[in-house]
PDB file of N, CA and C in Angstrom:
ATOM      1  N   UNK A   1      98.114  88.164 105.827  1.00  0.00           N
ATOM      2  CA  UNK A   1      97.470  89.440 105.574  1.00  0.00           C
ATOM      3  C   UNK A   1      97.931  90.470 106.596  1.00  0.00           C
ATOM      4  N   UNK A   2      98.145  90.045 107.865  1.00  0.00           N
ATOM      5  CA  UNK A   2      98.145  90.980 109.112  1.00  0.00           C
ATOM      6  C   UNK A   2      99.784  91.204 108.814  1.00  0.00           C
ATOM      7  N   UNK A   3     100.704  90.347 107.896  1.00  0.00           N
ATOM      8  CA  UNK A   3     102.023  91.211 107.776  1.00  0.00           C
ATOM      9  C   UNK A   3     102.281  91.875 106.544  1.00  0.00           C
ATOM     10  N   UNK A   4     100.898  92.393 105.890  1.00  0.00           N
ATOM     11  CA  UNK A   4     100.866  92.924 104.985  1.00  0.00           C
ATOM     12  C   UNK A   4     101.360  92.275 103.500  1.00  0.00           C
ATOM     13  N   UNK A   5     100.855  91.518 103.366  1.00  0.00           N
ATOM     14  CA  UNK A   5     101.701  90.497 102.502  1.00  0.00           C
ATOM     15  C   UNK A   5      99.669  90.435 101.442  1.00  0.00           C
ATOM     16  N   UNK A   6      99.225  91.686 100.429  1.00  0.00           N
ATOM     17  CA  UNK A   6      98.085  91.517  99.810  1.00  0.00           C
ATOM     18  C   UNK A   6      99.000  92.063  98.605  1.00  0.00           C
ATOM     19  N   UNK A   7      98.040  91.968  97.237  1.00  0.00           N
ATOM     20  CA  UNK A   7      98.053  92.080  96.466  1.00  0.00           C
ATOM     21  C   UNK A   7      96.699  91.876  95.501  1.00  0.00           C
ATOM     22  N   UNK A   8      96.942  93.811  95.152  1.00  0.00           N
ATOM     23  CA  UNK A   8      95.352  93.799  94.509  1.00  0.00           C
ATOM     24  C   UNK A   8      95.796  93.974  93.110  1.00  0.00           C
ATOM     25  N   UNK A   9      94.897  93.039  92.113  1.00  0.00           N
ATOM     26  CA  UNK A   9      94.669  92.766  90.740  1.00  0.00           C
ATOM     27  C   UNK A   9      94.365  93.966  89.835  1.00  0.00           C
ATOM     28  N   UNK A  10      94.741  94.671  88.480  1.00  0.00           N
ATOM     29  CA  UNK A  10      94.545  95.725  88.303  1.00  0.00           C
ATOM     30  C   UNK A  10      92.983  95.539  87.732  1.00  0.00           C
ATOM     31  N   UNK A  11      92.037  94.885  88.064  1.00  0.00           N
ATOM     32  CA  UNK A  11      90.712  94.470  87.465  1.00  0.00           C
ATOM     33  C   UNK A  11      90.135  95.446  88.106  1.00  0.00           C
ATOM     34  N   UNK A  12      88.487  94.661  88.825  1.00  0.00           N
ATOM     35  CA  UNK A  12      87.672  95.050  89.550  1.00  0.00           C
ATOM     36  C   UNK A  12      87.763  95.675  90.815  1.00  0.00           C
ATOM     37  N   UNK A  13      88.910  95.150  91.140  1.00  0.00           N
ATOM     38  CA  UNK A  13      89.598  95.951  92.444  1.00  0.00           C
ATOM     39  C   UNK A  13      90.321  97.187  92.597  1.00  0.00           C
ATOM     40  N   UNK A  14      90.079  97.709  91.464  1.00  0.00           N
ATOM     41  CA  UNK A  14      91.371  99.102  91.831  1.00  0.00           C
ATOM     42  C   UNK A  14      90.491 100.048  90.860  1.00  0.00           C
ATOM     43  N   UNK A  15      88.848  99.762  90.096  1.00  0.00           N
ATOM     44  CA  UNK A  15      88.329 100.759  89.460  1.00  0.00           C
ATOM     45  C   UNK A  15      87.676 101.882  90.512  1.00  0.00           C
ATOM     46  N   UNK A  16      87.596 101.126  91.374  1.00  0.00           N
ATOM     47  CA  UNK A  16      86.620 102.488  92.700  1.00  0.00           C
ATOM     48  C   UNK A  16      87.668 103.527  93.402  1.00  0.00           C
ATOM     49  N   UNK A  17      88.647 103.570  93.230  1.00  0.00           N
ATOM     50  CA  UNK A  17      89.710 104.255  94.043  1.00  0.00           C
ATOM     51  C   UNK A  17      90.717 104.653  93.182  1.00  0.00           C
ATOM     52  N   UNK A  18      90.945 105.927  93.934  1.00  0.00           N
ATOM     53  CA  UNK A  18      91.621 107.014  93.288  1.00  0.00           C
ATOM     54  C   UNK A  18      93.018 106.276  93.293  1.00  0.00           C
ATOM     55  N   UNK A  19      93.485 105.911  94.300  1.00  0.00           N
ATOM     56  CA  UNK A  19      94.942 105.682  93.950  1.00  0.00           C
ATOM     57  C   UNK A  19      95.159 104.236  94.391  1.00  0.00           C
ATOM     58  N   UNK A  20      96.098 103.359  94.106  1.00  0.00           N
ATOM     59  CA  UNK A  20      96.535 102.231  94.883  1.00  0.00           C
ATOM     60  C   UNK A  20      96.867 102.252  96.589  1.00  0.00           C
ATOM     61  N   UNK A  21      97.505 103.125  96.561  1.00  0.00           N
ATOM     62  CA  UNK A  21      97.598 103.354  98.135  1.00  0.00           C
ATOM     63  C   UNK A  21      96.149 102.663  98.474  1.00  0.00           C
ATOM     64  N   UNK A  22      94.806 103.869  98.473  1.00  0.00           N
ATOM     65  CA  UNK A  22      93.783 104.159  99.158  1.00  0.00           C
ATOM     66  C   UNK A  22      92.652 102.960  98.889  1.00  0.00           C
ATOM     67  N   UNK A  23      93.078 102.009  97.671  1.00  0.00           N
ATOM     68  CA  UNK A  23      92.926 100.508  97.178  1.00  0.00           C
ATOM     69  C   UNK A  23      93.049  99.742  98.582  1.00  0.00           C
ATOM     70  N   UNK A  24      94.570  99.536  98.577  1.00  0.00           N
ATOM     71  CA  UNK A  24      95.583  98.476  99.549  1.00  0.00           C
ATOM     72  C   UNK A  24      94.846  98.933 100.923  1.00  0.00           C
ATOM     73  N   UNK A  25      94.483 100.261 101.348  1.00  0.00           N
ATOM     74  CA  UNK A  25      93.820 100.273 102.644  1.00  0.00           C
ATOM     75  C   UNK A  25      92.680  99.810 102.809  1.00  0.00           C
ATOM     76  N   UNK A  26      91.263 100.149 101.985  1.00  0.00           N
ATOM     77  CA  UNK A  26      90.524  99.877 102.130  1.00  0.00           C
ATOM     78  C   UNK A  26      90.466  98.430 101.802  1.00  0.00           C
ATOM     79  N   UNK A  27      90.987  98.002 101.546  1.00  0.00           N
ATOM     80  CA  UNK A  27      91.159  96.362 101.560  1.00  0.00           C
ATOM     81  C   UNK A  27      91.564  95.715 102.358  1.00  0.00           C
ATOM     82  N   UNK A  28      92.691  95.793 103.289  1.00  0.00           N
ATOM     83  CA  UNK A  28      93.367  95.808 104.808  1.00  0.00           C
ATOM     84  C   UNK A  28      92.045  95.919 105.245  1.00  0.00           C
ATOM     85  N   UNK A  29      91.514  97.033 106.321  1.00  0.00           N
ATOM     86  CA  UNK A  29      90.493  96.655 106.517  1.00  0.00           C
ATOM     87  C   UNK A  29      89.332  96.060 106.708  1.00  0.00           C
ATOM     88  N   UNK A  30      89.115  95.515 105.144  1.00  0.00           N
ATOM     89  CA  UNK A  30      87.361  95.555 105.250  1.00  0.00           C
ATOM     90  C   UNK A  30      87.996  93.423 105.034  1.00  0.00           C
ATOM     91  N   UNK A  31      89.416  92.875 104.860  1.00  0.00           N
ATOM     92  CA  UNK A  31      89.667  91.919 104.918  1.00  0.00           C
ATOM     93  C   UNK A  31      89.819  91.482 106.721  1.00  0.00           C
ATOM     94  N   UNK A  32      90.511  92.637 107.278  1.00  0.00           N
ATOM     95  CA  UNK A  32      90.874  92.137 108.517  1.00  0.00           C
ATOM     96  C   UNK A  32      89.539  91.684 109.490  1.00  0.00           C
ATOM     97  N   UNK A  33      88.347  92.542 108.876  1.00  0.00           N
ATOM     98  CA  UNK A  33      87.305  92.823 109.438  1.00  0.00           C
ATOM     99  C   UNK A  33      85.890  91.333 108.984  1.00  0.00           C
ATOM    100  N   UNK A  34      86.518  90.733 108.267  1.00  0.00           N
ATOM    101  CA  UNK A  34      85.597  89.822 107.314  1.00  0.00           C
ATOM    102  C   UNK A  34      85.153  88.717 108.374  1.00  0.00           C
ATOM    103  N   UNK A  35      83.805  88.654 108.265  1.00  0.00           N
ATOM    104  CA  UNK A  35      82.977  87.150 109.241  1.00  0.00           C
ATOM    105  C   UNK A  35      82.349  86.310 108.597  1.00  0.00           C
ATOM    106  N   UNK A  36      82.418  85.217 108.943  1.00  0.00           N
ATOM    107  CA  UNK A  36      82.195  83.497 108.353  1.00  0.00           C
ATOM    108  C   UNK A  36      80.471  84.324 107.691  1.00  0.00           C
ATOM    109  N   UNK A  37      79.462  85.720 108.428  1.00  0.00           N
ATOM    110  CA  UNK A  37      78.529  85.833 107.594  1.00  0.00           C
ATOM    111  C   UNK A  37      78.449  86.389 106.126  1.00  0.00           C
ATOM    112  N   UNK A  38      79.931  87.027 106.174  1.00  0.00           N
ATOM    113  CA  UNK A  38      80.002  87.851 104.730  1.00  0.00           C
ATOM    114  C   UNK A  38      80.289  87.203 103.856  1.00  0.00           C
ATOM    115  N   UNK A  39      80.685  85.375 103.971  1.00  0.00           N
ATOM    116  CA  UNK A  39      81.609  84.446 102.945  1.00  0.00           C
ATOM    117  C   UNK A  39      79.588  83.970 101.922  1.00  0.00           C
ATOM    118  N   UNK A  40      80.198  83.938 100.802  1.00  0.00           N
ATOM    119  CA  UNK A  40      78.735  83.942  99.936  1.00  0.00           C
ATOM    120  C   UNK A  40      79.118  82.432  99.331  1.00  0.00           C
ATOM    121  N   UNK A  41      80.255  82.098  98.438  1.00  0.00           N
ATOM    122  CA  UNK A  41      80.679  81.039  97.520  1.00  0.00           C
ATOM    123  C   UNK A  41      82.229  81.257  97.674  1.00  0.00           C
ATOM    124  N   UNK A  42      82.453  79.887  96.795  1.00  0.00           N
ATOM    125  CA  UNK A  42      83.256  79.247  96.254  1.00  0.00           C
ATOM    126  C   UNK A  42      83.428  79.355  94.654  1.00  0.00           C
ATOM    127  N   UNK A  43      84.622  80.397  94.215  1.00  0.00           N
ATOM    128  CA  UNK A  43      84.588  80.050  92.486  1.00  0.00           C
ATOM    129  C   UNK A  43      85.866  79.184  92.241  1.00  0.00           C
ATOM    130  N   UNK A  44      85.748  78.185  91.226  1.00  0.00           N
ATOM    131  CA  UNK A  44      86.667  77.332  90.577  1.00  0.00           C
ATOM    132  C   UNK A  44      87.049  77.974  89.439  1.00  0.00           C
ATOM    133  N   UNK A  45      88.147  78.847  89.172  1.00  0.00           N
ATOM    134  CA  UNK A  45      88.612  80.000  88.204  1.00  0.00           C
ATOM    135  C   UNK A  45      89.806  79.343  87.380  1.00  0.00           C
ATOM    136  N   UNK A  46      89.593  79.954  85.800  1.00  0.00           N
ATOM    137  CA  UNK A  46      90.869  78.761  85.214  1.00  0.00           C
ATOM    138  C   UNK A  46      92.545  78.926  85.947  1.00  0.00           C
ATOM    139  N   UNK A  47      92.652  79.669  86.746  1.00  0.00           N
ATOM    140  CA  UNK A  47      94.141  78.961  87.542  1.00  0.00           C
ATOM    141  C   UNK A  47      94.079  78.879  89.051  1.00  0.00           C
ATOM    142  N   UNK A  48      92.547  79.627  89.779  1.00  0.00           N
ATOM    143  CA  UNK A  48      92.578  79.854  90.999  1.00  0.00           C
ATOM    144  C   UNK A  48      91.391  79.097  91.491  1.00  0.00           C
ATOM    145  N   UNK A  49      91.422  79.268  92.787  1.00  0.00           N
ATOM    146  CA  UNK A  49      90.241  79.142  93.647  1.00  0.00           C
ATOM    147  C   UNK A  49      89.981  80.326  94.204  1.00  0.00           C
ATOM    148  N   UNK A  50      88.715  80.653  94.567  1.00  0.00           N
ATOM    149  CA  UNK A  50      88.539  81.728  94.680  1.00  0.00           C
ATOM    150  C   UNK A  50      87.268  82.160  95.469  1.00  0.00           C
ATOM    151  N   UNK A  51      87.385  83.056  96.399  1.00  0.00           N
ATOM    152  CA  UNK A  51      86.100  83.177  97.852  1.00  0.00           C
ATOM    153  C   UNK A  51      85.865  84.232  97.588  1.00  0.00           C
ATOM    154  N   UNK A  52      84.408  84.450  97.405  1.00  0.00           N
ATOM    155  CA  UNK A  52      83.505  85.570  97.278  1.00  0.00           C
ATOM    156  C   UNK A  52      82.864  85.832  98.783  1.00  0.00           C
ATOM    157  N   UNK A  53      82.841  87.211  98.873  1.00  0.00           N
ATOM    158  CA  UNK A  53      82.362  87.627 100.106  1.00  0.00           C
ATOM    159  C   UNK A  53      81.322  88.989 100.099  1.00  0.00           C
ATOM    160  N   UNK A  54      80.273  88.829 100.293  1.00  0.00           N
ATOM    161  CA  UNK A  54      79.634  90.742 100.550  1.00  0.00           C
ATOM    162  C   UNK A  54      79.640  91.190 101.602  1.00  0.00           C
ATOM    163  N   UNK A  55      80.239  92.434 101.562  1.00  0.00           N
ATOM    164  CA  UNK A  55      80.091  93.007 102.512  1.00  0.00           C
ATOM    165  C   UNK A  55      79.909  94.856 102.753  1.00  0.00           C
ATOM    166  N   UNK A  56      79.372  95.249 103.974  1.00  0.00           N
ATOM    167  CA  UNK A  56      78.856  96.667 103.955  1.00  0.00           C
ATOM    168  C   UNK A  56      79.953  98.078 104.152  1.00  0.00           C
ATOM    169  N   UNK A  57      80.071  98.728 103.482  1.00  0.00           N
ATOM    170  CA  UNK A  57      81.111  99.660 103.212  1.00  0.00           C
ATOM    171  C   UNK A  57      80.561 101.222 103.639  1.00  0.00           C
ATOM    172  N   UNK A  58      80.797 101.344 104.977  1.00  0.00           N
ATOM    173  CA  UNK A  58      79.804 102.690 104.946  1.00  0.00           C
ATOM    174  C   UNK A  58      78.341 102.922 104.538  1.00  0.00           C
ATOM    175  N   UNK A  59      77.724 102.368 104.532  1.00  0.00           N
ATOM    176  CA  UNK A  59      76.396 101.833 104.639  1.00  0.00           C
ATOM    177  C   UNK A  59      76.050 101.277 102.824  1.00  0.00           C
ATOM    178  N   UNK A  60      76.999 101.146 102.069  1.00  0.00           N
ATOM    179  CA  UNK A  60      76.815 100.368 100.531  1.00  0.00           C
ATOM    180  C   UNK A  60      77.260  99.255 100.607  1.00  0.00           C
ATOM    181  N   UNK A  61      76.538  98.263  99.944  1.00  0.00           N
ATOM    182  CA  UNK A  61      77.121  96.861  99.876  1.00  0.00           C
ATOM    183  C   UNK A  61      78.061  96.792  98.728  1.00  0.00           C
ATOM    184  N   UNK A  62      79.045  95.775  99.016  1.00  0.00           N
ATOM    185  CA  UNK A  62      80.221  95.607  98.290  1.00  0.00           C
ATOM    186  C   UNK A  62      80.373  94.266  97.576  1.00  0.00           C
ATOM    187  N   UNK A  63      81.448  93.468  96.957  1.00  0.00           N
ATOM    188  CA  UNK A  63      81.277  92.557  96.430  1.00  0.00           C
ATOM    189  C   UNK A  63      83.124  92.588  96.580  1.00  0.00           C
ATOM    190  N   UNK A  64      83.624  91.613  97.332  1.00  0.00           N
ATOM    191  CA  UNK A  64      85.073  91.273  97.132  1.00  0.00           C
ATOM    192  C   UNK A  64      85.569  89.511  96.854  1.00  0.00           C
ATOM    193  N   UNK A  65      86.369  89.616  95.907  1.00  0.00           N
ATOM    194  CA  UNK A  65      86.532  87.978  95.532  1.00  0.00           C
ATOM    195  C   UNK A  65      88.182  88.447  96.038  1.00  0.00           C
ATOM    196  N   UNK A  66      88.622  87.340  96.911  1.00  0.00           N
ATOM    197  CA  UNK A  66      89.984  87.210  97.060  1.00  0.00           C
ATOM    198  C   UNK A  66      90.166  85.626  96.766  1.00  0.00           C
ATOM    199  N   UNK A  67      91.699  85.408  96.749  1.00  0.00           N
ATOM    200  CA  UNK A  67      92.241  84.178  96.605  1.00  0.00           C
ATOM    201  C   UNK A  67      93.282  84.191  97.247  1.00  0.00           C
ATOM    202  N   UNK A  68      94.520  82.994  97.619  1.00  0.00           N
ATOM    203  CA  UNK A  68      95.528  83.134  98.420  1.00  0.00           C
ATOM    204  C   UNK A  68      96.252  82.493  97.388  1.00  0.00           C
ATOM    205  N   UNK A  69      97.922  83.310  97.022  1.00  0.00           N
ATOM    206  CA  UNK A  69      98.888  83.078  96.209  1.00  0.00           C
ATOM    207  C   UNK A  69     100.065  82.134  97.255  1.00  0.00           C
ATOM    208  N   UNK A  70      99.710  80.663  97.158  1.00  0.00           N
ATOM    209  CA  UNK A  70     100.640  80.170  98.185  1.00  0.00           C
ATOM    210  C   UNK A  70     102.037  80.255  97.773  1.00  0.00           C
ATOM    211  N   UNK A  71     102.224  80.268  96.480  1.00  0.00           N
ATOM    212  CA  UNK A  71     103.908  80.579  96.156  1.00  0.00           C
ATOM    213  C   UNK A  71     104.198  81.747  96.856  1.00  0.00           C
ATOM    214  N   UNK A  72     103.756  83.149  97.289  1.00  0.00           N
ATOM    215  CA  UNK A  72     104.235  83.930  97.832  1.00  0.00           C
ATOM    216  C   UNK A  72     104.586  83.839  99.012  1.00  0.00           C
ATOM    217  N   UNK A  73     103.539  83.505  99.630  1.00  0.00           N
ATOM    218  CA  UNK A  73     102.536  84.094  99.990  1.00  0.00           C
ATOM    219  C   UNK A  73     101.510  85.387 100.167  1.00  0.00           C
ATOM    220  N   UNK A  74     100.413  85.316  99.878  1.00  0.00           N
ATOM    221  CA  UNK A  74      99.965  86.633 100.235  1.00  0.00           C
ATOM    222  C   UNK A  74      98.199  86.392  99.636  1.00  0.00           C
ATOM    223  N   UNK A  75      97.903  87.622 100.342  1.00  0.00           N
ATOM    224  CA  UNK A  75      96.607  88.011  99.601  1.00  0.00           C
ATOM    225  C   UNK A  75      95.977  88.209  98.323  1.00  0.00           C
ATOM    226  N   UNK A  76      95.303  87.601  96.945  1.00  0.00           N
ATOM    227  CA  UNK A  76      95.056  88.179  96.154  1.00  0.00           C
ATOM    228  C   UNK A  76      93.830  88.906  96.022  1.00  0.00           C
ATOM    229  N   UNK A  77      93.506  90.343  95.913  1.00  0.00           N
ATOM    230  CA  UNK A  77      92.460  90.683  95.805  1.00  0.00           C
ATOM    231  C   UNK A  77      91.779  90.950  94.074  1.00  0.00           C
ATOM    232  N   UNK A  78      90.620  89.782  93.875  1.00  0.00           N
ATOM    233  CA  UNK A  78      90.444  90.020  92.354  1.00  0.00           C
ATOM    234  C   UNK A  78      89.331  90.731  92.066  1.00  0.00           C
ATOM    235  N   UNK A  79      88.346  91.204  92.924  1.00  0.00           N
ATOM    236  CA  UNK A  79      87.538  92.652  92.782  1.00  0.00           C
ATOM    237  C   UNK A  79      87.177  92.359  93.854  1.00  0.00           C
ATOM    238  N   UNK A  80      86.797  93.782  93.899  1.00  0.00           N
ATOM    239  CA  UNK A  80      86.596  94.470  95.164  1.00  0.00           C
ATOM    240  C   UNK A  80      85.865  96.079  94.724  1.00  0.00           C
ATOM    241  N   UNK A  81      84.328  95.734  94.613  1.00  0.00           N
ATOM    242  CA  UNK A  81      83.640  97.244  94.169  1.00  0.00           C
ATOM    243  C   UNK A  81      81.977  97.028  94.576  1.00  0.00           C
ATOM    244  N   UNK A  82      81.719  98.106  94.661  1.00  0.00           N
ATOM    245  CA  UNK A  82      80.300  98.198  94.871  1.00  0.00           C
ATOM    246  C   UNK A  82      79.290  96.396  93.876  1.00  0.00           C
ATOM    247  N   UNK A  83      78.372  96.075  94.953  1.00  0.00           N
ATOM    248  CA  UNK A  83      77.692  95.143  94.106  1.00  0.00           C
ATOM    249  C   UNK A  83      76.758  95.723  93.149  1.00  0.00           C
ATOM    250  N   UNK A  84      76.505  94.393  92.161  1.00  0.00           N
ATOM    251  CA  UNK A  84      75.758  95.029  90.773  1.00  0.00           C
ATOM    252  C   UNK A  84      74.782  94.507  90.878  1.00  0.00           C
ATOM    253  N   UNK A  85      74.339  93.447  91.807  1.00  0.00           N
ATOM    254  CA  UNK A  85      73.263  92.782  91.474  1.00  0.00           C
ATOM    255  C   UNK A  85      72.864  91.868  93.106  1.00  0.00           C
ATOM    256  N   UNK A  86      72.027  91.701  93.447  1.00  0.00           N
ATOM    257  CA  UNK A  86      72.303  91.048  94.660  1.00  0.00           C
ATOM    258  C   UNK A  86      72.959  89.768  95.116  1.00  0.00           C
ATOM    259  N   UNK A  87      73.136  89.772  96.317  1.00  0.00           N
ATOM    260  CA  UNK A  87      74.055  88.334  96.285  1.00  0.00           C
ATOM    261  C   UNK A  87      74.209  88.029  98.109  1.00  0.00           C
ATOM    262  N   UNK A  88      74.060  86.400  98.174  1.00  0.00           N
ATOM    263  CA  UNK A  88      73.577  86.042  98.806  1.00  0.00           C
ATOM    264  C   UNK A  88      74.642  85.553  99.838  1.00  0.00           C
ATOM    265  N   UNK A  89      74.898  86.353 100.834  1.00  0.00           N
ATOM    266  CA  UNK A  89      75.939  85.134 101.866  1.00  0.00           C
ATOM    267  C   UNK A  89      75.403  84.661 103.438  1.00  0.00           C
ATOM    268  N   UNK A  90      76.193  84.285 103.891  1.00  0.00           N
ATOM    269  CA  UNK A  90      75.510  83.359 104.905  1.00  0.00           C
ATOM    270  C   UNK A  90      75.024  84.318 105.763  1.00  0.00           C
ATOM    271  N   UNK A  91      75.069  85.572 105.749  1.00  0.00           N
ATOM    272  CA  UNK A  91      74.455  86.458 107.016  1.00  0.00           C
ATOM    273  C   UNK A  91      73.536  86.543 106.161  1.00  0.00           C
ATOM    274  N   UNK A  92      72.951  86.218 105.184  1.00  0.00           N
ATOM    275  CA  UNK A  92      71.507  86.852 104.001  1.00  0.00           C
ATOM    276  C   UNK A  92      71.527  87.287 103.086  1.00  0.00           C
ATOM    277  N   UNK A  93      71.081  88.357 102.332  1.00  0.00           N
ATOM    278  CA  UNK A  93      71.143  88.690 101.176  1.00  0.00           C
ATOM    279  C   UNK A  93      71.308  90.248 101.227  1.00  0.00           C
ATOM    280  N   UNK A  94      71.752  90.659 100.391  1.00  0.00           N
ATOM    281  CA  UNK A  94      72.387  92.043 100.341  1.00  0.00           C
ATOM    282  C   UNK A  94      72.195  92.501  98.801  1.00  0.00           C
ATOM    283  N   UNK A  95      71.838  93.344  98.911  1.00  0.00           N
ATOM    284  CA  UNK A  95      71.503  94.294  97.783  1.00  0.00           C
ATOM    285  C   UNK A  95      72.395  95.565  97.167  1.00  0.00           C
ATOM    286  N   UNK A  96      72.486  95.697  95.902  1.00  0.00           N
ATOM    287  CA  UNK A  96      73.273  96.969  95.345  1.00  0.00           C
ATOM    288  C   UNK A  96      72.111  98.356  96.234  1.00  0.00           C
TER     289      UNK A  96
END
């Protein structure tokens, strides 16, 4: 991640932001920045594995699922947007 080696999904991750650029940053970031309290689950996805995390975005809670593409390597980011519903990670529970 730290050699820039992400890649965001055109899904859930790229509807909140104006451009890809301003996507790929705020994702840098709020990834470089991520603690064992923001990790929530584990999804078993039909080709991936996949780590859900919440976390606080300027004072809104967020909802980011990444995965790691080991053929590349790199980051996959598969959403990444405001939460819809609450959700629970090891620092507690967090609310839309």
């Amino acid at each position: 991640m730290e050699e820039g080696r992400l890649f965001i999904q055109r899904t859930r991750a790229l509807d909140f932001f104006s451009t890809l650029s301003e996507a790929l940053q705020a994702a840098r970031i709020t990834l470089l920045e991520l603690e064992v309290s923001n990790f929530a689950h584990t999804l078993k996805m039909t080709y991936d594995v996949a780590d859900v995390y919440g976390v606080m975005i300027e004072g809104e809670s967020w909802y980011l699922k990444i995965t790691i593409d080991e053929q590349e390597p790199e980051v996959v980011v598969i959403s990444f947007h405001p939460l819809e519903r609450p959700l629970k990670t090891r620092g507690g529970i967090l609310r839309p």
